[in-house]
PDB file of N, CA and C in Angstrom:
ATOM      1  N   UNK A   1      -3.236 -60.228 -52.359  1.00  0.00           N
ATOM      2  CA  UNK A   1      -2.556 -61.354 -51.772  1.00  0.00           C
ATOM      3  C   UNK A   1      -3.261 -62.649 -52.154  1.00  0.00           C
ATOM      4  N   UNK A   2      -2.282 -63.866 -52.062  1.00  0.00           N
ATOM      5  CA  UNK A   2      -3.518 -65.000 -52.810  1.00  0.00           C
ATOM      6  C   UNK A   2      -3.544 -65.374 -51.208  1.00  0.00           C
ATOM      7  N   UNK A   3      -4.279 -66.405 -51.494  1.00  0.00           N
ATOM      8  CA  UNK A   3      -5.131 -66.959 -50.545  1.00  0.00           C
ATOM      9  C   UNK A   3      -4.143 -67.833 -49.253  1.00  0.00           C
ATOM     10  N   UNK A   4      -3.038 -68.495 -49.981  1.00  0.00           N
ATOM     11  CA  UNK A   4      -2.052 -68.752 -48.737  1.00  0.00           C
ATOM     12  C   UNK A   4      -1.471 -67.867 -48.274  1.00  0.00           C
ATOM     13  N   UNK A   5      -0.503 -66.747 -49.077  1.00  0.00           N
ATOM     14  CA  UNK A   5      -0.252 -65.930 -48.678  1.00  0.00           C
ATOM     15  C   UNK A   5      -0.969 -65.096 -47.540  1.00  0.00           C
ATOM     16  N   UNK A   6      -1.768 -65.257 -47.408  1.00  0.00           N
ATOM     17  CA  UNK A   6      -3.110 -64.560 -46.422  1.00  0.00           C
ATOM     18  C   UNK A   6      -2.955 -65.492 -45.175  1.00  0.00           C
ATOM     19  N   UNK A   7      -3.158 -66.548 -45.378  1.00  0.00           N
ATOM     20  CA  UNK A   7      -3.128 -67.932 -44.530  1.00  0.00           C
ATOM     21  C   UNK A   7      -2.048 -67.708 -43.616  1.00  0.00           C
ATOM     22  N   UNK A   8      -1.011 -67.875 -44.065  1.00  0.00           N
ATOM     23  CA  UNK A   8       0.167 -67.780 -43.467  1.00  0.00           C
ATOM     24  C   UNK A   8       0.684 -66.872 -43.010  1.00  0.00           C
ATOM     25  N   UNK A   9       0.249 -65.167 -43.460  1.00  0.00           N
ATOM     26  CA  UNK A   9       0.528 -64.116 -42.501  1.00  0.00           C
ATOM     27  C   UNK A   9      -0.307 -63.939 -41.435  1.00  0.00           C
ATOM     28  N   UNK A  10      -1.476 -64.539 -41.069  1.00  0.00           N
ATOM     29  CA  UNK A  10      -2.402 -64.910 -40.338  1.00  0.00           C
ATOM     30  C   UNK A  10      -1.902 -65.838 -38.919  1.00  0.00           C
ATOM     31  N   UNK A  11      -0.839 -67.137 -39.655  1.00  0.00           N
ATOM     32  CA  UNK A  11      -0.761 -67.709 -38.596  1.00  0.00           C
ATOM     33  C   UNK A  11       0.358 -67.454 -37.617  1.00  0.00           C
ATOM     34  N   UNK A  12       1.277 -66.482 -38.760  1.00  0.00           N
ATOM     35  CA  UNK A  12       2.427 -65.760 -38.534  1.00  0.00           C
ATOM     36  C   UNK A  12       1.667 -64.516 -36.827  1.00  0.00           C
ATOM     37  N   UNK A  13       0.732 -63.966 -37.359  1.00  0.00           N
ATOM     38  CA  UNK A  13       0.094 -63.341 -36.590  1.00  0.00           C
ATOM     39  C   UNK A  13      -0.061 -63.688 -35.397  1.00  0.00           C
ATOM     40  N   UNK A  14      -0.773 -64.430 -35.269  1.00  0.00           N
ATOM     41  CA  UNK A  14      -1.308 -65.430 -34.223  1.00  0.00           C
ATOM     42  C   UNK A  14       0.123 -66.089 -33.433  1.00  0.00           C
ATOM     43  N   UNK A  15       0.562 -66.569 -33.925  1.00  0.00           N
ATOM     44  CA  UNK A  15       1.993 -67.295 -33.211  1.00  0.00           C
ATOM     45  C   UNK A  15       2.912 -66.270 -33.075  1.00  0.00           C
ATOM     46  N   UNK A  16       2.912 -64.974 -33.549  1.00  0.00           N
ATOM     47  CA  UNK A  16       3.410 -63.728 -32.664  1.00  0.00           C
ATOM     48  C   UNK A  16       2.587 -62.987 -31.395  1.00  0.00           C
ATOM     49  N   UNK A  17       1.704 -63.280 -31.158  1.00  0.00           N
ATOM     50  CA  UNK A  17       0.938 -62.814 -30.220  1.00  0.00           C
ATOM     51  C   UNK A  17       1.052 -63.963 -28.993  1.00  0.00           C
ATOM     52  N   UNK A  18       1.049 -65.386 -29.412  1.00  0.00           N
ATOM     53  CA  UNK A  18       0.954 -65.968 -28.338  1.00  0.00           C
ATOM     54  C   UNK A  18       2.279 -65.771 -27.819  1.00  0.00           C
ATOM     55  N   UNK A  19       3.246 -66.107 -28.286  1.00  0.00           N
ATOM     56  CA  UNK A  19       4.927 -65.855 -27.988  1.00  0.00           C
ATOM     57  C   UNK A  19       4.739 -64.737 -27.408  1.00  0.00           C
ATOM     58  N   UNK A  20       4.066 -63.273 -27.998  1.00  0.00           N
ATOM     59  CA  UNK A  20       4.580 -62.015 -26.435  1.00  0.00           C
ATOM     60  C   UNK A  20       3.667 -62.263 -25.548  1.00  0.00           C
ATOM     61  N   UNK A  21       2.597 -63.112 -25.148  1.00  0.00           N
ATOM     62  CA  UNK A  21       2.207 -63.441 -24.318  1.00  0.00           C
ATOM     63  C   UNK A  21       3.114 -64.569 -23.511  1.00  0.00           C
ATOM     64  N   UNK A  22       3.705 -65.313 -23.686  1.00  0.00           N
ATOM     65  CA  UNK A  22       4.644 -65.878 -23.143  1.00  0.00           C
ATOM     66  C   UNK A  22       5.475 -65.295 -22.809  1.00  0.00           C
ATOM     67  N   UNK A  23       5.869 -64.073 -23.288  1.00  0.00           N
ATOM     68  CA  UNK A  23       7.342 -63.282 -22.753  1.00  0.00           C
ATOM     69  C   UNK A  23       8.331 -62.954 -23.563  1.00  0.00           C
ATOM     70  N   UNK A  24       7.796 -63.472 -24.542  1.00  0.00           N
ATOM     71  CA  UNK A  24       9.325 -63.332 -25.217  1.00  0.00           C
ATOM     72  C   UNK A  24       9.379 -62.423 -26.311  1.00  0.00           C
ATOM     73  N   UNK A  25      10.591 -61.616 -26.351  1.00  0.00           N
ATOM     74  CA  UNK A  25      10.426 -59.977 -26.913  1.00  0.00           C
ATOM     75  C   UNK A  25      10.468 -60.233 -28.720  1.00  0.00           C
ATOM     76  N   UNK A  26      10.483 -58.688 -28.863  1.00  0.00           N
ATOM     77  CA  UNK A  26      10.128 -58.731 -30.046  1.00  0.00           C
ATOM     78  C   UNK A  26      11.501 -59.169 -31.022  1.00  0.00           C
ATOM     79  N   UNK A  27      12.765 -58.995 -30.342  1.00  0.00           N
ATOM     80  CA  UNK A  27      13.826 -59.352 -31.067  1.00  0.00           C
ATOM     81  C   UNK A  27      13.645 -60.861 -31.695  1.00  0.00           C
ATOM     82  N   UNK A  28      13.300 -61.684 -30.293  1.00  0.00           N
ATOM     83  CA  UNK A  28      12.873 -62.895 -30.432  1.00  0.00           C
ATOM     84  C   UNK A  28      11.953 -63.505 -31.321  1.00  0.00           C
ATOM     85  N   UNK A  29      10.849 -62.988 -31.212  1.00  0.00           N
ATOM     86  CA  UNK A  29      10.272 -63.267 -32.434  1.00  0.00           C
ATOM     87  C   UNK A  29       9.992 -63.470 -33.858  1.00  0.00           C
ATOM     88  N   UNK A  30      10.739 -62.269 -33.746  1.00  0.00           N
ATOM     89  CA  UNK A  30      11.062 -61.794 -35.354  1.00  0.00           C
ATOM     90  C   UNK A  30      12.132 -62.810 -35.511  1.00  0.00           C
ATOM     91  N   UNK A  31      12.780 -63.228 -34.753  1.00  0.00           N
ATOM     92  CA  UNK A  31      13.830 -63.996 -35.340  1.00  0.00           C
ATOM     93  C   UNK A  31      13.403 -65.572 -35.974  1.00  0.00           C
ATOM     94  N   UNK A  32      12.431 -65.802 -34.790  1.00  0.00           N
ATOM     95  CA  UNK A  32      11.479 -67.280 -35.035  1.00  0.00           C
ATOM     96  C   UNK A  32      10.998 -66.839 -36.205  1.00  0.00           C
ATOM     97  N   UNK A  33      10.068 -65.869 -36.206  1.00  0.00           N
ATOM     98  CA  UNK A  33       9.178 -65.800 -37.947  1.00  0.00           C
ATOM     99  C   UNK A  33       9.929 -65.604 -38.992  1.00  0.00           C
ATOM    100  N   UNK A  34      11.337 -64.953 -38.622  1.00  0.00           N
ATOM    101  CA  UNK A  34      12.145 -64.631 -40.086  1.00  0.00           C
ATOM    102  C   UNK A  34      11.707 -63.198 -40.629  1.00  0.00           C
ATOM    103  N   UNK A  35      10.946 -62.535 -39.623  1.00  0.00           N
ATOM    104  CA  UNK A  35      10.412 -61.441 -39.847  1.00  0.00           C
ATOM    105  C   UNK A  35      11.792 -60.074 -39.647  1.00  0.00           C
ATOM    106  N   UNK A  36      11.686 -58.804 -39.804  1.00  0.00           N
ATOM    107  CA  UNK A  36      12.327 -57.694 -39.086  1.00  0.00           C
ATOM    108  C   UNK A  36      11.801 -57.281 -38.076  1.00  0.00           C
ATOM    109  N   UNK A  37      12.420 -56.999 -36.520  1.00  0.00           N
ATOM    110  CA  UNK A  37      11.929 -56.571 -35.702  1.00  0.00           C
ATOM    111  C   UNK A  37      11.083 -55.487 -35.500  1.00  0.00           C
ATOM    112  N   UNK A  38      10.651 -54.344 -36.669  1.00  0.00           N
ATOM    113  CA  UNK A  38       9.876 -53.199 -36.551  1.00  0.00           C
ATOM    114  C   UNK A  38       8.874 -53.838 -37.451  1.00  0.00           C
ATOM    115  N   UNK A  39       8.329 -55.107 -37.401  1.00  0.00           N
ATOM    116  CA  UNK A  39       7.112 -55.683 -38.253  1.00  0.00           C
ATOM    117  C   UNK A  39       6.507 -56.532 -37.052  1.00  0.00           C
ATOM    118  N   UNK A  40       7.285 -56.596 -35.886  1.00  0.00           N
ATOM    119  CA  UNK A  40       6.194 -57.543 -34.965  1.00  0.00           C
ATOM    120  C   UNK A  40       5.104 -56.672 -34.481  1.00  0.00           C
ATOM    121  N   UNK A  41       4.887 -55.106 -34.247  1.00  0.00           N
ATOM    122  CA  UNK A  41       4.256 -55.309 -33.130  1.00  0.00           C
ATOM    123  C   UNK A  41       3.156 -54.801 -34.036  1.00  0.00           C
ATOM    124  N   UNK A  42       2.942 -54.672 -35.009  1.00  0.00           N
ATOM    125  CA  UNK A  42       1.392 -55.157 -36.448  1.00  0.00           C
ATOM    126  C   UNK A  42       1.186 -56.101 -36.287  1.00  0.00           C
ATOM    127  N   UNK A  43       2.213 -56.911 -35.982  1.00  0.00           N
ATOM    128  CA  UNK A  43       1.508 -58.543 -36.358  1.00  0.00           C
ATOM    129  C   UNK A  43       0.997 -58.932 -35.293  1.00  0.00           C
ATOM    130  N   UNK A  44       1.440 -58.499 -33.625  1.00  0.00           N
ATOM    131  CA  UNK A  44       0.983 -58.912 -32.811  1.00  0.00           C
ATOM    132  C   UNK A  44      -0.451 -58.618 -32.441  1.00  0.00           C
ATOM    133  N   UNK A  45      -0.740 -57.225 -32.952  1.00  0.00           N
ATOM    134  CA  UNK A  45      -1.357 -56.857 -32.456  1.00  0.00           C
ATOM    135  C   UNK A  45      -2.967 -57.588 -33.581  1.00  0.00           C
ATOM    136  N   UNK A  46      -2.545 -57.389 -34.681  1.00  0.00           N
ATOM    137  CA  UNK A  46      -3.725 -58.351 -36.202  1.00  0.00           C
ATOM    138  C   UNK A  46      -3.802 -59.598 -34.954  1.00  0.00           C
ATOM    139  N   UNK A  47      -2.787 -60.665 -34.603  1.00  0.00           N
ATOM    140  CA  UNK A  47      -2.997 -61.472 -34.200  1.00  0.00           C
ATOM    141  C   UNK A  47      -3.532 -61.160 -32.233  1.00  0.00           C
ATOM    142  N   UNK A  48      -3.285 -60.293 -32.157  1.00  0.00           N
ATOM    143  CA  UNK A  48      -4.831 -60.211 -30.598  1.00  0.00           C
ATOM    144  C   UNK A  48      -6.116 -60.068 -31.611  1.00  0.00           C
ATOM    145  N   UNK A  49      -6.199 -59.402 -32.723  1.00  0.00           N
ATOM    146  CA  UNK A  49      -7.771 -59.432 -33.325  1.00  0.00           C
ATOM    147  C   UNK A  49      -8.189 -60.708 -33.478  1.00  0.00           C
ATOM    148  N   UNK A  50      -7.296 -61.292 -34.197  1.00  0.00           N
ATOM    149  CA  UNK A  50      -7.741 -62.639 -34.955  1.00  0.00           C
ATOM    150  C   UNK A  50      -7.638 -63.890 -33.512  1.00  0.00           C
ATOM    151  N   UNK A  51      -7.077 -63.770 -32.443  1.00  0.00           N
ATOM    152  CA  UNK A  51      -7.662 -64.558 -31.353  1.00  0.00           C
ATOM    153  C   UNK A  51      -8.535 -64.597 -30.990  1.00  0.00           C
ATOM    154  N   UNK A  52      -8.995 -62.944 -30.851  1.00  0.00           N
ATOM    155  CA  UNK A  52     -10.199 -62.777 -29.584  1.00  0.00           C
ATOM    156  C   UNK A  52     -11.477 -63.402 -30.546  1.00  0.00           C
ATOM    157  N   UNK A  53     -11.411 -62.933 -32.318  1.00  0.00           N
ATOM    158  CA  UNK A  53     -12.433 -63.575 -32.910  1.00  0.00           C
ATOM    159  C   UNK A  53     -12.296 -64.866 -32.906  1.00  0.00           C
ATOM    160  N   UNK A  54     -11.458 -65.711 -32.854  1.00  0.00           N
ATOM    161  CA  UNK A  54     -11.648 -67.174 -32.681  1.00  0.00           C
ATOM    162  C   UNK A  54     -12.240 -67.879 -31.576  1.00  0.00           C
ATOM    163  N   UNK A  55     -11.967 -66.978 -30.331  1.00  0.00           N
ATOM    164  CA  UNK A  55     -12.480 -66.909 -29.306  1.00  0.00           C
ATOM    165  C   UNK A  55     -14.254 -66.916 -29.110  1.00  0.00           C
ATOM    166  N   UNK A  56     -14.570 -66.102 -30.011  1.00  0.00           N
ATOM    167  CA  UNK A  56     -15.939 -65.569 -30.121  1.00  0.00           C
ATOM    168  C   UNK A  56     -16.896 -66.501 -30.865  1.00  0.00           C
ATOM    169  N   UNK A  57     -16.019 -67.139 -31.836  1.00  0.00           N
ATOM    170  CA  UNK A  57     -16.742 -68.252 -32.537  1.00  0.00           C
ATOM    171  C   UNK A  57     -16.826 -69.409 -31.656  1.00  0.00           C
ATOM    172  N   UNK A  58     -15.778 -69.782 -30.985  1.00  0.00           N
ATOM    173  CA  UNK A  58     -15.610 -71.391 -30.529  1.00  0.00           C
ATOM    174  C   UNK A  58     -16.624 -70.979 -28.985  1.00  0.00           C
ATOM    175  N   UNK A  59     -17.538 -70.037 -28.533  1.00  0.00           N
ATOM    176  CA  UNK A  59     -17.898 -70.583 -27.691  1.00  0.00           C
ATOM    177  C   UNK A  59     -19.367 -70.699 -27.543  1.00  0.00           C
TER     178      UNK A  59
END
């Protein structure tokens, strides 16, 4: 993968995780990212990793 490509499934990640933390299902999401609904809950879940480590740095 190049290097945006990486970037951007990353933030894709992350902004699927906060959204099912807000509530809102996976139909939903996938629809915001442009994704298929049997690809959110990888992404949600990469993006709980990649929070909790951001988490870990910023404090």
């Amino acid at each position: 993968m190049s290097k945006k490509t990486d970037i951007r499934n990353r933030n894709a990640a992350i902004t699927a995780y906060r959204m099912r933390e807000k509530g809102f299902t996976y139909n939903h999401i996938a629809e915001h990212l442009g994704k298929k609904p049997h690809q959110i809950k990888s992404l949600i879940l990469l993006g709980e990793r990649l929070e909790s480590l951001n988490e870990g740095t910023t404090q």
